[in-house]
Protein backbone atom coordinates (compact mmCIF):
# COMPACT_ATOMS: atom_id res chain seq x y z
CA UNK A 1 57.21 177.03 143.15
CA UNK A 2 58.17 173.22 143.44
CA UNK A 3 61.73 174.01 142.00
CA UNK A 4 62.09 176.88 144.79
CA UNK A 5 61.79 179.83 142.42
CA UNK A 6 60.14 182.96 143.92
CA UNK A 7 58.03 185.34 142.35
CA UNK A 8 54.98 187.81 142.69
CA UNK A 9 52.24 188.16 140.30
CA UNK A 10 53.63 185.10 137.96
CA UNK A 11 57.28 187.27 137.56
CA UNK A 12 59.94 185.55 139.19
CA UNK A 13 62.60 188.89 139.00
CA UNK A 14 61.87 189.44 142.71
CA UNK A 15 64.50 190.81 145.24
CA UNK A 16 64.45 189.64 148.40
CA UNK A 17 65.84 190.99 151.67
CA UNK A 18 66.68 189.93 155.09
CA UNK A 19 65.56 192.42 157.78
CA UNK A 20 65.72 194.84 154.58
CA UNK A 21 69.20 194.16 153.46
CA UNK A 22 70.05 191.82 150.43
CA UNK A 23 71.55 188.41 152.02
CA UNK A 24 72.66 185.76 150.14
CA UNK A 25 70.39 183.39 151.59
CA UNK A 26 68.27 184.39 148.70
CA UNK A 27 70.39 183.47 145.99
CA UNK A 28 70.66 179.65 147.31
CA UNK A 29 67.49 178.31 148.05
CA UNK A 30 68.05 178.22 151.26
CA UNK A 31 65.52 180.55 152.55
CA UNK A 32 63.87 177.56 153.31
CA UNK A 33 66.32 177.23 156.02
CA UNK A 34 64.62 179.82 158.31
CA UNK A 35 62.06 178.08 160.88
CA UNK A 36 59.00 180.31 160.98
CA UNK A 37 58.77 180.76 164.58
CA UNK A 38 62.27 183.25 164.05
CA UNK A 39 60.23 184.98 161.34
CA UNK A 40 58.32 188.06 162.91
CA UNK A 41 56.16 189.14 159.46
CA UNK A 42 57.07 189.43 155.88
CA UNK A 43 56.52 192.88 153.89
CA UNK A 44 56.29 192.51 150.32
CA UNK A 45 56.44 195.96 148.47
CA UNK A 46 54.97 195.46 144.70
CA UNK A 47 55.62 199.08 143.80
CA UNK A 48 59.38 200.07 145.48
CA UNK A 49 60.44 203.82 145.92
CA UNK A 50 63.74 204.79 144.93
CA UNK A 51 65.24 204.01 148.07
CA UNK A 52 65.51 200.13 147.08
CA UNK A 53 67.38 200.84 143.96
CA UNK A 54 65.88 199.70 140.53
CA UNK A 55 66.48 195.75 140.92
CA UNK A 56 63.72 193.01 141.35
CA UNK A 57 61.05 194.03 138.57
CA UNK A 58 58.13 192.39 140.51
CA UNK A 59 58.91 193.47 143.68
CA UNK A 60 60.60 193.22 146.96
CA UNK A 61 59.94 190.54 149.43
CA UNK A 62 61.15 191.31 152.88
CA UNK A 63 61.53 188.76 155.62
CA UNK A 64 61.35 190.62 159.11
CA UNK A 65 63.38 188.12 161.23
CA UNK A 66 62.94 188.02 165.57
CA UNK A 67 65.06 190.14 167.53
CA UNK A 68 65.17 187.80 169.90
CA UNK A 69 65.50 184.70 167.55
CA UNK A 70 66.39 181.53 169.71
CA UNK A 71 69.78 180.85 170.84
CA UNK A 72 71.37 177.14 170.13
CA UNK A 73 71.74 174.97 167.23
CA UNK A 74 69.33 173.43 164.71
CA UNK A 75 69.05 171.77 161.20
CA UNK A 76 67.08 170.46 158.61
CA UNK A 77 67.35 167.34 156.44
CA UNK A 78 65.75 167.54 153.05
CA UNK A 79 64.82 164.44 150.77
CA UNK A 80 62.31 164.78 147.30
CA UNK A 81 62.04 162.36 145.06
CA UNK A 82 59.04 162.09 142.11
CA UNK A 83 58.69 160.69 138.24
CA UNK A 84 60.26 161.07 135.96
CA UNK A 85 63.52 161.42 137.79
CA UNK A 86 63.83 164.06 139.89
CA UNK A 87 65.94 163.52 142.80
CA UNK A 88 67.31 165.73 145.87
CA UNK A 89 68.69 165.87 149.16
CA UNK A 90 69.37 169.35 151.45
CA UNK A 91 70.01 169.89 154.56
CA UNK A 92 70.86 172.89 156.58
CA UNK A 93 71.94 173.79 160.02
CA UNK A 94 72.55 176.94 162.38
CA UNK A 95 74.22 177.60 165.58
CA UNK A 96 73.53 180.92 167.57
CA UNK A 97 74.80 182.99 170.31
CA UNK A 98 73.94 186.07 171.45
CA UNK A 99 76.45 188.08 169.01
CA UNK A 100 77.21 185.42 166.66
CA UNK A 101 75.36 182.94 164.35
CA UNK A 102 77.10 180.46 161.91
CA UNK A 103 74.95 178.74 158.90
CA UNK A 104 75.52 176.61 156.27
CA UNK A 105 73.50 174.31 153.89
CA UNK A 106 74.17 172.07 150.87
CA UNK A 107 72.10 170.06 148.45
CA UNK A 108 72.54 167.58 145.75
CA UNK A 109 69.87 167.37 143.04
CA UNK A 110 69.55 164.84 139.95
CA UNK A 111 66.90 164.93 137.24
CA UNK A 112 66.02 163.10 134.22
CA UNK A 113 63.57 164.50 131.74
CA UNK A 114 62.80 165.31 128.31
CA UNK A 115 62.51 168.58 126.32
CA UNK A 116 60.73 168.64 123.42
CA UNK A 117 60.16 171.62 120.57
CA UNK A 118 58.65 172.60 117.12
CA UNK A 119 60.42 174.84 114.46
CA UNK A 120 59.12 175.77 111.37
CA UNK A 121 61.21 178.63 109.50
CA UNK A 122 59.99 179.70 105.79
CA UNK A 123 62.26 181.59 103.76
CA UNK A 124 60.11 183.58 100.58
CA UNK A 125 63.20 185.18 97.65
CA UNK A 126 62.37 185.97 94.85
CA UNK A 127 61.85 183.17 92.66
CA UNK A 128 62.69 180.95 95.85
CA UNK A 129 60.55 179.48 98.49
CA UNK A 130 61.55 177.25 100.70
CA UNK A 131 60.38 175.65 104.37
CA UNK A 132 62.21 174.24 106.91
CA UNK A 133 60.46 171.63 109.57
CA UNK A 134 62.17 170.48 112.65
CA UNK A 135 60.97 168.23 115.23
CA UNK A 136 63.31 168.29 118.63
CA UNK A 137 63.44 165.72 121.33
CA UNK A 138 66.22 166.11 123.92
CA UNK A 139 66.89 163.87 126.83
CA UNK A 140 68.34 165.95 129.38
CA UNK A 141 70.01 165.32 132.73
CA UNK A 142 70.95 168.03 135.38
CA UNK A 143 73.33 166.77 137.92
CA UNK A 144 74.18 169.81 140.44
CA UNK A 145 76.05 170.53 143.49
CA UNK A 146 75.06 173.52 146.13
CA UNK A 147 76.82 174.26 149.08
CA UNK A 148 76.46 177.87 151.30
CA UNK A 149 77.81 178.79 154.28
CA UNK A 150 78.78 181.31 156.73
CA UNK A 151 78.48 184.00 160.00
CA UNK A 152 76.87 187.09 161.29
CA UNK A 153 78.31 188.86 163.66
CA UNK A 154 76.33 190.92 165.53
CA UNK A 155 77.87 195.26 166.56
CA UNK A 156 74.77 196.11 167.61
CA UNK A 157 70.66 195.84 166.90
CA UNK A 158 71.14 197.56 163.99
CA UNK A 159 74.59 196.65 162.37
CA UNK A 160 74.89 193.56 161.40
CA UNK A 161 78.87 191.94 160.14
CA UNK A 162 77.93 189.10 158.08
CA UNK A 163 80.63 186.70 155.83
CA UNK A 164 79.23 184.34 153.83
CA UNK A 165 80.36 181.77 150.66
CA UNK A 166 78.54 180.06 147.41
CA UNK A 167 79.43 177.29 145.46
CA UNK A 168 77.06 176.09 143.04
């Protein structure tokens, strides 16, 4: 979606791995961090076996990265703005070597908006009736802070040492 939320078949309680292991990456929005040239093909699995334990409700997305992803640096800068107020700026960057890769991205985000709700509760005793109306109109402001970073380090094609860190 626009706000970054995965999900598969309108459920948004998907699990998502990295070259079928969980990976934080997930968590932070920052799968949007991956260029798709290091992205060899994406399996999504709507109906998991046992084998993927019983998390993600909808499914399992999983994000089959390059073996051979390029070597170097790179980053992204992120900037959204719309009406009303909704404001934010990410950026993310990655530096890789043949055994080792180091990440990290952050993100700022401001919005402005209203929420607005009906409640009507009725309460029927004996020999008392009564009904309660409510109108609600909120003005509501979300001011947050993201920041993710870490490293892989790579024992072999098929063990992977990562350390990683989320602040949100």
């Amino acid at each position: 979606s626009v706000d970054g939320v995965v999900s598969l078949r309108g459920n948004s309680g998907v699990r998502i791995l990295i070259n079928g292991r969980p990976s934080a990456l997930a968590n932070n929005n920052a799968l949007e961090s991956i260029p798709a040239e290091n992205i060899e093909s994406v399996e999504i699995i709507t109906n998991p076996s046992a084998k993927y334990e019983a998390s993600g409700t909808a499914g399992i997305i999983n994000i089959i990265l390059n073996k051979a992803a390029n070597q170097g640096y790179g980053g992204t800068v992120n900037i959204t703005t719309g009406i009303p107020n909704n404001h934010r700026i990410g950026s993310n960057f990655n530096f890789r070597r043949k055994k080792f890769n180091a990440f990290v991205s952050g993100g700022l985000r401001l919005s402005n908006y209203q929420g607005s709700g009906d409640l009507t509760r009725s309460s029927d005793l004996p020999g008392n009736f009564s009904t309660l109306e409510r109108n609600i109109i909120m003005p509501r402001e979300d001011r947050n802070v993201q920041a993710f970073g870490g490293f892989d380090y790579f024992l072999d094609d098929n063990t992977t040492l990562t350390f990683s860190y989320s602040l949100y």
